[in-house]
Protein backbone atom coordinates (compact mmCIF):
# COMPACT_ATOMS: atom_id res chain seq x y z
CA UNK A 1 8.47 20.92 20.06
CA UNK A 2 7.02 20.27 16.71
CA UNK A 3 3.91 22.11 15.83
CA UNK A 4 0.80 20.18 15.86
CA UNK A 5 -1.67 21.07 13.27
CA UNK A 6 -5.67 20.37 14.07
CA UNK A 7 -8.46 21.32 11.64
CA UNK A 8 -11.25 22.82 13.14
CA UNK A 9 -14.51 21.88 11.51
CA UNK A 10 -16.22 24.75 12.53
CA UNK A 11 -13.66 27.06 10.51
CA UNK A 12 -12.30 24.89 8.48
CA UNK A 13 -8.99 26.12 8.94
CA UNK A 14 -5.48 24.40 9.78
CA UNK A 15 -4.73 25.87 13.70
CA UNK A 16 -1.52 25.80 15.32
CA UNK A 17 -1.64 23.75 19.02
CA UNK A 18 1.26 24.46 21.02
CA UNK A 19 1.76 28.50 20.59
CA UNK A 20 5.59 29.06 20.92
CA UNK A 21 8.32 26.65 20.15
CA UNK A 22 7.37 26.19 16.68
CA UNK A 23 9.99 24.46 14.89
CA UNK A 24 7.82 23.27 11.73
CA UNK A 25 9.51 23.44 8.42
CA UNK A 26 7.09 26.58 6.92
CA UNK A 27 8.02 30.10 7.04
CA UNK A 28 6.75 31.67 10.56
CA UNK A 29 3.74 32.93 10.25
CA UNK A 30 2.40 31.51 7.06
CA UNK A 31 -0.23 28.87 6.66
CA UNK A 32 0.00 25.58 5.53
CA UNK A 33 -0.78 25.43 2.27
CA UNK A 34 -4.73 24.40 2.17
CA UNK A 35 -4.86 22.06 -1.04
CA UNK A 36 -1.73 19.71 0.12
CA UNK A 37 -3.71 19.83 3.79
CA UNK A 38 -6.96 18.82 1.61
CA UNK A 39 -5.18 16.28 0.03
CA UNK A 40 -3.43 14.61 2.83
CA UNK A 41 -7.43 14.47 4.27
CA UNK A 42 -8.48 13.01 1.19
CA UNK A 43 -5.46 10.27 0.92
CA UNK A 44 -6.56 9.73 4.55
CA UNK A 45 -10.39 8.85 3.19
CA UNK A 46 -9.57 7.53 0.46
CA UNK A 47 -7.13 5.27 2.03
CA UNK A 48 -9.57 4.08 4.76
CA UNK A 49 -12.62 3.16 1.93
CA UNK A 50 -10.39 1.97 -0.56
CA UNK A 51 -9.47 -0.88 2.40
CA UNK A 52 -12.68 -1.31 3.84
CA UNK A 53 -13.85 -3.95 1.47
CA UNK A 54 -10.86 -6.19 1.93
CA UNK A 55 -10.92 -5.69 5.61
CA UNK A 56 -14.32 -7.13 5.94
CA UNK A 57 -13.12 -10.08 3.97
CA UNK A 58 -9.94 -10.56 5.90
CA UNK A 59 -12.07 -10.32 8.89
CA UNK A 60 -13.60 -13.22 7.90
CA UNK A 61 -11.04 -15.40 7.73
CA UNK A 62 -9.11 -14.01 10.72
CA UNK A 63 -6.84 -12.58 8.90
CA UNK A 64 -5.37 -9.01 8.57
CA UNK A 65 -3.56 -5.70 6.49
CA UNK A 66 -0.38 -7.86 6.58
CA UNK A 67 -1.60 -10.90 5.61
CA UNK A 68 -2.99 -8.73 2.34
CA UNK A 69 -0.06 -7.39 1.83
CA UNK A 70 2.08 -10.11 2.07
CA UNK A 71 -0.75 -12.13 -0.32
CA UNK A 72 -0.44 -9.23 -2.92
CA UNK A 73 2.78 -9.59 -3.73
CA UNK A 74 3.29 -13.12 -3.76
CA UNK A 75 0.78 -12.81 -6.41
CA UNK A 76 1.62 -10.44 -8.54
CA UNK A 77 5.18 -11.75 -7.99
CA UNK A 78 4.91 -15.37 -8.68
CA UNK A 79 8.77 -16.83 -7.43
CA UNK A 80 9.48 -13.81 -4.82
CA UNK A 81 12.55 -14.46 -2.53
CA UNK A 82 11.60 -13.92 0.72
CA UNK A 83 14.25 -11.20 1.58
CA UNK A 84 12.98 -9.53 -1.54
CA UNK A 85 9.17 -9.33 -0.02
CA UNK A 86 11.03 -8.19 3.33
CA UNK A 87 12.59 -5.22 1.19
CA UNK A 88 9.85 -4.56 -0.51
CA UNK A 89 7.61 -4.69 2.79
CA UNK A 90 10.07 -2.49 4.58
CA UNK A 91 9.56 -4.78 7.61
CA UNK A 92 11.53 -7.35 9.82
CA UNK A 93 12.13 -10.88 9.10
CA UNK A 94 10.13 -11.27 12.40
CA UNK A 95 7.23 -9.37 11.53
CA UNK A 96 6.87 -11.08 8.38
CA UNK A 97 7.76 -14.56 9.95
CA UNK A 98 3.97 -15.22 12.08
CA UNK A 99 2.13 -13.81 9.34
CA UNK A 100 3.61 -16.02 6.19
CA UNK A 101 3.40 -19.08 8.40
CA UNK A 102 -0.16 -18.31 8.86
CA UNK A 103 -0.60 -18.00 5.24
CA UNK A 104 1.49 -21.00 4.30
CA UNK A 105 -0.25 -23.12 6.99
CA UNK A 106 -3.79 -22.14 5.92
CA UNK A 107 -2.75 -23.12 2.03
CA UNK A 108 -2.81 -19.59 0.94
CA UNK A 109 1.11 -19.74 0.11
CA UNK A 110 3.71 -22.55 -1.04
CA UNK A 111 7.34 -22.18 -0.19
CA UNK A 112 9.56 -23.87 -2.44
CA UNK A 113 13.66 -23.99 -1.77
CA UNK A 114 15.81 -21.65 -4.97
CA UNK A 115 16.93 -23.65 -7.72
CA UNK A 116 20.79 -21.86 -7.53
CA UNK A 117 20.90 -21.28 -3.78
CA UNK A 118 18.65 -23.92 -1.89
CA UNK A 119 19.32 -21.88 1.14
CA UNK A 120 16.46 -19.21 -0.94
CA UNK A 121 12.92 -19.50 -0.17
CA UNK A 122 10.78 -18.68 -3.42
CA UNK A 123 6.95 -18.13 -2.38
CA UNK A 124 4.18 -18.99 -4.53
CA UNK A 125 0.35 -18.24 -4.09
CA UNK A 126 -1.52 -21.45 -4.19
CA UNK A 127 -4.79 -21.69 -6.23
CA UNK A 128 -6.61 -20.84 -3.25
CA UNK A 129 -4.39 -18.04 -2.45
CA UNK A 130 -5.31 -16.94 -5.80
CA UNK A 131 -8.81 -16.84 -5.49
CA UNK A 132 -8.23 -15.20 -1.76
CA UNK A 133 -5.93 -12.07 -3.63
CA UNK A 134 -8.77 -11.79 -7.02
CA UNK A 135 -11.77 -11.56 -3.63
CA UNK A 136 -9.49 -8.63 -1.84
CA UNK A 137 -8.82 -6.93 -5.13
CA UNK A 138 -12.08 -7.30 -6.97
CA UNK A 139 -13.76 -4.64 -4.81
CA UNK A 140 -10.50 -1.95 -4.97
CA UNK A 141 -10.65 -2.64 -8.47
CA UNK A 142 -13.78 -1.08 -8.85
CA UNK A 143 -13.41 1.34 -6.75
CA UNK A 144 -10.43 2.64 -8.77
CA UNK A 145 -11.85 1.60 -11.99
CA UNK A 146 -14.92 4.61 -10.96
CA UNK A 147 -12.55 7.10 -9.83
CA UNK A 148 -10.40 6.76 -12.61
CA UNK A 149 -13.64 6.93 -14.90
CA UNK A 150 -14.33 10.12 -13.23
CA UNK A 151 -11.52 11.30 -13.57
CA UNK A 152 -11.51 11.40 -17.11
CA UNK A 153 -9.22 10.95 -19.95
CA UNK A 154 -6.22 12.35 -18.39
CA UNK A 155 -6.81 11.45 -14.57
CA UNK A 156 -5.07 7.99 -15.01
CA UNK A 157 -1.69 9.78 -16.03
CA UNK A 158 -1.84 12.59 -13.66
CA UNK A 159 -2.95 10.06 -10.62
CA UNK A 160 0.28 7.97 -11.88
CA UNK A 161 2.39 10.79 -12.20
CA UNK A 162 1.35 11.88 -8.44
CA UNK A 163 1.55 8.30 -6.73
CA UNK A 164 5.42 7.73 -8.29
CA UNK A 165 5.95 11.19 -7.54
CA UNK A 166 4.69 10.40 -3.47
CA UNK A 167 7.30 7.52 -3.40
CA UNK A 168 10.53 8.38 -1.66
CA UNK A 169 12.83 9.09 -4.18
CA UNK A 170 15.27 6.56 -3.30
CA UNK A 171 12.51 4.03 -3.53
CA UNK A 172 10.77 4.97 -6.80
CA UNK A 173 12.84 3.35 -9.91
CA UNK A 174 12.49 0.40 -8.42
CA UNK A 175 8.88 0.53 -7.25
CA UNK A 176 8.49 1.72 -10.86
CA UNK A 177 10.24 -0.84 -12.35
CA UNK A 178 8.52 -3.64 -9.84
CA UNK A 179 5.02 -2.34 -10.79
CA UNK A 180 5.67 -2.99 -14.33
CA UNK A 181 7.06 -6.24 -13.92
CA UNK A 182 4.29 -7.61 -12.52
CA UNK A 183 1.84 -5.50 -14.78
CA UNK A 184 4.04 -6.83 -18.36
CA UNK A 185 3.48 -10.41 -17.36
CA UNK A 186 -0.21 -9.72 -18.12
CA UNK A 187 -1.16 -9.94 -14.36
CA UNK A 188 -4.93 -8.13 -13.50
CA UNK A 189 -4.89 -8.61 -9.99
């Protein structure tokens, strides 16, 4: 049985649940490391308020995390092939399937058929899918913009550095190379 770990807020210390049978990937005996525990609580905060904002908004509209997601890249991608946003997404044709009707019913999202292979679908954000991804990522933006400013000079390389770094490794050229795709062709959103 793995070993559970629970911080106690009264110590604030990591504590083993589950005594005996742990088969945890640390030496026996030695504590998990307290700063990577502190940061994997402060991706978990940081995470929740950084979506919080958008949330509300997708709320709204009855919309959710996936539909942002999906509305994201579309933007930032103008021409995206469907079983690219699948790969990208790391989900199932069928998960992606209720949610990008939604969004191309609604107006949010155009479909249009490849211009090599007609069998392609090529998504598009509409104008108002444009002004729906600029609502979601005006508030994140400022919320980054501050904790980058705080972060001073140097923060914006190091925070890079660590976010590539926290991509599987298999994963991260590409992510690398599909961030600054969409960030060459001048996109702010």
């Amino acid at each position: 049985m793995a070993d559970i770990i629970e911080t106690r807020s009264d110590l604030g210390k990591p504590v083993p649940i589950g005594g005996e049978g742990d088969s945890s990937t640390r030496e026996p005996g030695r504590p998990p490391d307290q700063a990577t525990i502190e940061i994997i609580e402060l991706l978990f905060f940081a995470y929740r308020d950084f979506i919080s904002d958008p949330d509300a908004i997708l709320d709204e509209i009855g919309f959710g995390r996936a539909h942002h997601r999906v509305l994201h890249f579309v933007d930032r991608h103008p021409g995206l092939r469907v079983a690219d946003l699948l790969d990208i997404l790391k989900i199932t044709k069928q998960s992606l399937a209720r949610v990008l009707k939604q969004l191309v019913d609604e107006g949010y999202i155009a479909q249009e058929a490849g211009r090599m292979d007609r069998r392609e679908r090529l998504l598009f954000a509409t104008s108002k899918g444009r002004a729906l991804a600029d609502r979601l990522a005006s508030p994140q933006l400022e919320r980054i913009g501050n904790a980058l400013g705080a972060a001073g000079p140097v923060g914006l390389e190091a925070v890079k550095a660590f976010l590539e770094s926290a991509v599987d490794v298999t994963e991260r050229e590409r992510v690398k190379n599909l961030v600054v795709a969409a960030t060459s062709r001048g996109d702010a959103s």
